[in-house]
Structures are given as C-alpha cells and as structure tokens.
N, C-alpha and C. Protein backbone atom coordinates (compact mmCIF):
# COMPACT_ATOMS: atom_id res chain seq x y z
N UNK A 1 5.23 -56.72 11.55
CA UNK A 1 4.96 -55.81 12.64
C UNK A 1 3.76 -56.28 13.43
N UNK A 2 4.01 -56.35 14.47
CA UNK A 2 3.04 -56.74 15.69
C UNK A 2 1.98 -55.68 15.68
N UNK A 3 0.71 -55.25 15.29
CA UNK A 3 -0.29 -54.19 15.80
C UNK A 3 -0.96 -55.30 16.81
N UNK A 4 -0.99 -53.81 18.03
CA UNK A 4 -1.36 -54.15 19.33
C UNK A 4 -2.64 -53.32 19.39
N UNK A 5 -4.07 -53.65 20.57
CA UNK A 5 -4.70 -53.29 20.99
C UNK A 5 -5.33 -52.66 22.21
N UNK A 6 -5.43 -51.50 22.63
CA UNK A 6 -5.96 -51.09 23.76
C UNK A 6 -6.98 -50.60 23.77
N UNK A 7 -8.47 -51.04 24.59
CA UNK A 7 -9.48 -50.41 24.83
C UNK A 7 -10.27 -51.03 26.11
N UNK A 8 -10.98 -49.65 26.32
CA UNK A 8 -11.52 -50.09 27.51
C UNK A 8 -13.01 -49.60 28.00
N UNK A 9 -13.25 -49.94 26.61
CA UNK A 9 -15.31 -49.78 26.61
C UNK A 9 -15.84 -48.29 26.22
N UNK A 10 -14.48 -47.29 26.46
CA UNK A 10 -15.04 -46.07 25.44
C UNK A 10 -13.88 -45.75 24.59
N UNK A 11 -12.50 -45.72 24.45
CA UNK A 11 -12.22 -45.34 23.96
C UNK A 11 -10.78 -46.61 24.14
N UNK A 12 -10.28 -46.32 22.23
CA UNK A 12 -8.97 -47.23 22.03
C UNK A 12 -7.95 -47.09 20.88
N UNK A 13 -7.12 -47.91 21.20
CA UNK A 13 -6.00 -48.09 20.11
C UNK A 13 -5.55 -48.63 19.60
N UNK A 14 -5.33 -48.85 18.38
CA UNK A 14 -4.58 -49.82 17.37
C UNK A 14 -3.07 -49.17 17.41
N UNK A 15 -2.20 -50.05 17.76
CA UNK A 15 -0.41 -49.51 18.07
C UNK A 15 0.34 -50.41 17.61
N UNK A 16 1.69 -49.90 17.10
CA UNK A 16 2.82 -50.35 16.72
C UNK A 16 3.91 -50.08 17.52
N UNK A 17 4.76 -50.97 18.35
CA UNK A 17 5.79 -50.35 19.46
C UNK A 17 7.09 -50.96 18.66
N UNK A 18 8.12 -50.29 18.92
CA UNK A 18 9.62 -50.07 18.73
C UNK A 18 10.43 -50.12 19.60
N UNK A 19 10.78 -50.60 20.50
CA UNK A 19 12.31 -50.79 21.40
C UNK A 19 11.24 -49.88 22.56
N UNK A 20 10.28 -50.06 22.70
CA UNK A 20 9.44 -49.66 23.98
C UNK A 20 8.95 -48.36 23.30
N UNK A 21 8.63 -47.80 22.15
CA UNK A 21 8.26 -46.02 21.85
C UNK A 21 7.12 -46.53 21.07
N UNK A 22 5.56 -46.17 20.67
CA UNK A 22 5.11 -46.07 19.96
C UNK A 22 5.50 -45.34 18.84
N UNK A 23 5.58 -46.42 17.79
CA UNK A 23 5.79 -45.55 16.39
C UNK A 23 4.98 -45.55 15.34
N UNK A 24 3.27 -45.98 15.56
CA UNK A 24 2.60 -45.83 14.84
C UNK A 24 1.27 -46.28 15.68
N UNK A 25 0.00 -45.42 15.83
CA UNK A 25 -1.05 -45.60 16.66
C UNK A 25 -2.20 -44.97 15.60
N UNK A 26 -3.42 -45.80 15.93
CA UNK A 26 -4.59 -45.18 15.16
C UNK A 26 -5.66 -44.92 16.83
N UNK A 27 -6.57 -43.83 16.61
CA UNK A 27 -7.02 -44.16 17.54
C UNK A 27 -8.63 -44.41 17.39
N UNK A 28 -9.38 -44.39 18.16
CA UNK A 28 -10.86 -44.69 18.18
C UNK A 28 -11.64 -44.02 19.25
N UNK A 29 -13.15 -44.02 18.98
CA UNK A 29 -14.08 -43.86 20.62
C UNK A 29 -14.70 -44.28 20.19
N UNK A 30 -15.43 -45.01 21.61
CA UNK A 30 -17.07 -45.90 21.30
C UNK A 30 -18.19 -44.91 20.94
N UNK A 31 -19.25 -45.13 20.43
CA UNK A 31 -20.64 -44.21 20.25
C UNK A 31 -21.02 -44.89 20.38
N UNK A 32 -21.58 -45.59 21.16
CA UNK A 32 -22.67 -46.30 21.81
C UNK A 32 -21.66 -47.92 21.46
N UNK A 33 -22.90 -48.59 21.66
CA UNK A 33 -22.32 -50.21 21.75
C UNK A 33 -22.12 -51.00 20.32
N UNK A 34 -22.26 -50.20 19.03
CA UNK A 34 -22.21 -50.40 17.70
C UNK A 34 -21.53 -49.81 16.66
N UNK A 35 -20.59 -48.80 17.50
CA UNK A 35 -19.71 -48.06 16.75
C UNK A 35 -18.70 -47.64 17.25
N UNK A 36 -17.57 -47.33 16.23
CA UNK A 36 -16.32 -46.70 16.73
C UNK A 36 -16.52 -45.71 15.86
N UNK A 37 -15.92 -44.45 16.28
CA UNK A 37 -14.98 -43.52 15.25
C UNK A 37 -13.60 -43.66 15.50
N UNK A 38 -13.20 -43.53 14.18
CA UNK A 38 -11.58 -43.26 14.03
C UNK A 38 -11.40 -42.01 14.00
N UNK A 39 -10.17 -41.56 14.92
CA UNK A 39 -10.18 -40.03 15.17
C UNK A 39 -8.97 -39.70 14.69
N UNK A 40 -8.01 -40.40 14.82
CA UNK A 40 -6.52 -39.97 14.34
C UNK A 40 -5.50 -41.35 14.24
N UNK A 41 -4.60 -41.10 13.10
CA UNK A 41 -4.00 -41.84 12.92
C UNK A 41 -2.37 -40.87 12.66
N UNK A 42 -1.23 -41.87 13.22
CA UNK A 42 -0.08 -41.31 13.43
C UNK A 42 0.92 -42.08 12.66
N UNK A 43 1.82 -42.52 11.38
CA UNK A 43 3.01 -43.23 11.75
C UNK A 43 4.55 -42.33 11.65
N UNK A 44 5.10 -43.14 12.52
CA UNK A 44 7.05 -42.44 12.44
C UNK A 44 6.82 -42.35 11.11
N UNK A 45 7.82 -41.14 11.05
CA UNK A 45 8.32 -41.31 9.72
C UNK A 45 9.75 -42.16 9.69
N UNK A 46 9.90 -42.86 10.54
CA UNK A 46 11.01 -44.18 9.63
C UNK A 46 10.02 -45.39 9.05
N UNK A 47 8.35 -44.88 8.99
CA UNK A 47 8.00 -46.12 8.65
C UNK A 47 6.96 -45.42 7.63
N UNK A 48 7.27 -44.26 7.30
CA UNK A 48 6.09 -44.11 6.13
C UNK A 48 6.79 -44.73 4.78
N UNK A 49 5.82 -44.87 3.85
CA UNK A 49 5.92 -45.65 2.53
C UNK A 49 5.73 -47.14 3.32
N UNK A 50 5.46 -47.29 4.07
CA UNK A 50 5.37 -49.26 4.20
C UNK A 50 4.09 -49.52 4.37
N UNK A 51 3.47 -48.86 4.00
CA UNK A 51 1.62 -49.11 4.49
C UNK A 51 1.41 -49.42 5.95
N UNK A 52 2.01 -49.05 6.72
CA UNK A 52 1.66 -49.05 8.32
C UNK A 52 0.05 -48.40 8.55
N UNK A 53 -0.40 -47.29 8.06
CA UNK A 53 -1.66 -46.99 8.21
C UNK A 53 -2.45 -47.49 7.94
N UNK A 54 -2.53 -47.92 6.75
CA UNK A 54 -3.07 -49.14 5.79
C UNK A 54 -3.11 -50.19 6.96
N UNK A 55 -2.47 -50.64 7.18
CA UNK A 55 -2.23 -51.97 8.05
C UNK A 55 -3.09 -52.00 9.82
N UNK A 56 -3.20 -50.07 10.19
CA UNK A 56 -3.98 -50.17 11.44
C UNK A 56 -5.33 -49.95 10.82
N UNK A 57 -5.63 -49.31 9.68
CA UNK A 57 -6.94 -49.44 9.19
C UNK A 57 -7.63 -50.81 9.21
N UNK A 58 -6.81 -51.76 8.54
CA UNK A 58 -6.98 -53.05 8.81
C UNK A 58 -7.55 -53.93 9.50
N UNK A 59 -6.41 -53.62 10.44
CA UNK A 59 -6.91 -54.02 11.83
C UNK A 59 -8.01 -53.81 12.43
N UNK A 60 -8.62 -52.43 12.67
CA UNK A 60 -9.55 -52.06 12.72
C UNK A 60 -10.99 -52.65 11.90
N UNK A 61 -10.63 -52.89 10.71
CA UNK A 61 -12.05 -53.67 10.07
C UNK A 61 -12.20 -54.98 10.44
N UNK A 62 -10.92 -55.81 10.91
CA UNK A 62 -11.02 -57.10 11.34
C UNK A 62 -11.66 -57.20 12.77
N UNK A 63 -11.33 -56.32 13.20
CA UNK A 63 -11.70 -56.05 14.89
C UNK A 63 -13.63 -55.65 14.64
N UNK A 64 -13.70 -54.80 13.73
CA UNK A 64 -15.03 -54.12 13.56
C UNK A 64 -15.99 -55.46 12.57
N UNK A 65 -15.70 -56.41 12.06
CA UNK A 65 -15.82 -57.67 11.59
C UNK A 65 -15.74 -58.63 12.94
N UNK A 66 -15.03 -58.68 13.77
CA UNK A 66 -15.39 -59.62 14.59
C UNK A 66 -16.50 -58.87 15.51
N UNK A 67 -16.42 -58.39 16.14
CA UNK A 67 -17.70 -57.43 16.74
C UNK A 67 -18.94 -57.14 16.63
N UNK A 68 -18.90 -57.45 15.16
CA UNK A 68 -20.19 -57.06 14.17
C UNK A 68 -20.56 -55.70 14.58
N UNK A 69 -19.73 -54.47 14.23
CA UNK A 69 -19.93 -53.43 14.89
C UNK A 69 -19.74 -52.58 13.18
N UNK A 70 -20.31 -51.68 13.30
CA UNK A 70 -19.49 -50.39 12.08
C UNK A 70 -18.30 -49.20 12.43
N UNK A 71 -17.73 -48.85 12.04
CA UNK A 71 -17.05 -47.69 11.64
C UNK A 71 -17.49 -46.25 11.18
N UNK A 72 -17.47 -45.58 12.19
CA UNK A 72 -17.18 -43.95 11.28
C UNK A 72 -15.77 -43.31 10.99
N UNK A 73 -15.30 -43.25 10.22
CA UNK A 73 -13.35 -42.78 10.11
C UNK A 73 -13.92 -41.32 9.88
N UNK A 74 -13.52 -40.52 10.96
CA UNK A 74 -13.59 -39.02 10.58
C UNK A 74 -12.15 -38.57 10.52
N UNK A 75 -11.08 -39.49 11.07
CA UNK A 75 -9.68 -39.07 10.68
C UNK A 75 -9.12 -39.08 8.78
N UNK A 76 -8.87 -38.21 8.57
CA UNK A 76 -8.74 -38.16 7.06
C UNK A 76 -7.91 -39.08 6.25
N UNK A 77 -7.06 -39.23 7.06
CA UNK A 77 -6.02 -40.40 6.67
C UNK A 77 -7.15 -42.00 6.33
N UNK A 78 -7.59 -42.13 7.69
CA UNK A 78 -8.46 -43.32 8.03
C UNK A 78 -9.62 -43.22 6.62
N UNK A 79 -10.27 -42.12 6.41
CA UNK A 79 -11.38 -42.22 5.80
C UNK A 79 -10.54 -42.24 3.79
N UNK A 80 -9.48 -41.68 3.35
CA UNK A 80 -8.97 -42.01 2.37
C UNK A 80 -8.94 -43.36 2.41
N UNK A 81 -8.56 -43.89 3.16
CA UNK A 81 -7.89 -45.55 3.18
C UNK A 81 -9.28 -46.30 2.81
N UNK A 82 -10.31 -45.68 3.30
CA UNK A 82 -11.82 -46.50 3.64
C UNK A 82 -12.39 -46.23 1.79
N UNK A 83 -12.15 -45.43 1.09
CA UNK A 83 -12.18 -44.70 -0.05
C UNK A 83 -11.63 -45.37 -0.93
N UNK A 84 -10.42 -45.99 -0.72
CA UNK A 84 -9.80 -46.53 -1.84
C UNK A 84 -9.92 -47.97 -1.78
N UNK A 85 -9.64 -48.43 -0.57
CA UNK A 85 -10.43 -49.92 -0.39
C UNK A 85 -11.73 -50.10 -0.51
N UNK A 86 -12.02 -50.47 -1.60
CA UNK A 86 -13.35 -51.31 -1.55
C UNK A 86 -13.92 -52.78 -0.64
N UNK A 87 -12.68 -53.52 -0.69
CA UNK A 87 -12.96 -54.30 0.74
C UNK A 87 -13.85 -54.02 2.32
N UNK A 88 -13.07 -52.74 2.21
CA UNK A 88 -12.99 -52.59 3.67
C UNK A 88 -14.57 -52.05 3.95
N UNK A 89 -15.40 -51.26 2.79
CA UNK A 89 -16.79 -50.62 2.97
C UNK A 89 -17.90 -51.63 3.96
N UNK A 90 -17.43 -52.99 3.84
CA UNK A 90 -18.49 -53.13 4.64
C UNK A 90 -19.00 -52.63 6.17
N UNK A 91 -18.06 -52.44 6.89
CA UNK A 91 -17.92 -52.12 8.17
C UNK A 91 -18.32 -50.43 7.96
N UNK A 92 -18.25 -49.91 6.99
CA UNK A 92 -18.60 -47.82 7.17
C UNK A 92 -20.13 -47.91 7.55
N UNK A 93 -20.23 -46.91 8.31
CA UNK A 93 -21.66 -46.38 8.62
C UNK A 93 -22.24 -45.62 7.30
C-alpha cells in the first residue's frame, strides 16, 4: 500500500487511496515549527486487521525522524500504537 502525504505548514495527512476514495487517513497539526499532533486516525473497514494504522503511525515517525521534529498523538488509536511500540518513543514529546 502506497501511504501518501499532504501538508502545508499547519496542518496534514498521512493517506491511503483506493480506486480514487480515501480508505485510510491519519491526520496531524503543526504547534509551532517542532511538532505535530496526531488528531485522528481512520481505516475502511475492508482493511482493518492488516495493520494499516500501524503502518500511518509509521509513517509518521519516519517523517517526524527525518525532520528532527517530535510527536504529540492525542488521537487514541495513534497514542496506543505509540504505547506498544517501543521503537517508535523516540519521536513522543
């Protein structure tokens, strides 16, 4: 699965598209020039059980790793994922 990116200096998205429909999006906002929050995360349900969330969380730490930026996940989904991965803690505020 292709995860795609949209942002545009305050606010963005980590997306998964299907025959042109988003079927799985996480989203974000800037707080200043060193942080995102994660605010919500969505997938179809023809794609739950495949770790699709897992996978925009991901994304997100690779993105927040290249940036040298941190993370706040106040979306619950987002912040479980941040919880169970130990990897991923470096990037949490």
């Amino acid at each position: 699965m292709d995860i795609q990116l949209n942002e545009d200096g305050k606010k963005g998205r980590f997306f998964i598209e299907s025959d042109g429909k988003v079927v799985a999006e996480m989203t974000f906002v800037w707080a200043g020039p060193h942080k995102i929050i994660i605010d919500h995360t969505v997938v179809d349900a023809s794609l739950q059980g495949k770790n699709v969330g897992k996978q925009l969380v991901h994304q997100a730490v690779l993105f927040a790793r290249e940036k040298e930026i941190r993370i706040l996940p106040l979306c619950p989904f987002a912040s479980a994922i941040f919880t169970k991965t130990p990897e991923f803690k470096d990037v949490l505020i």
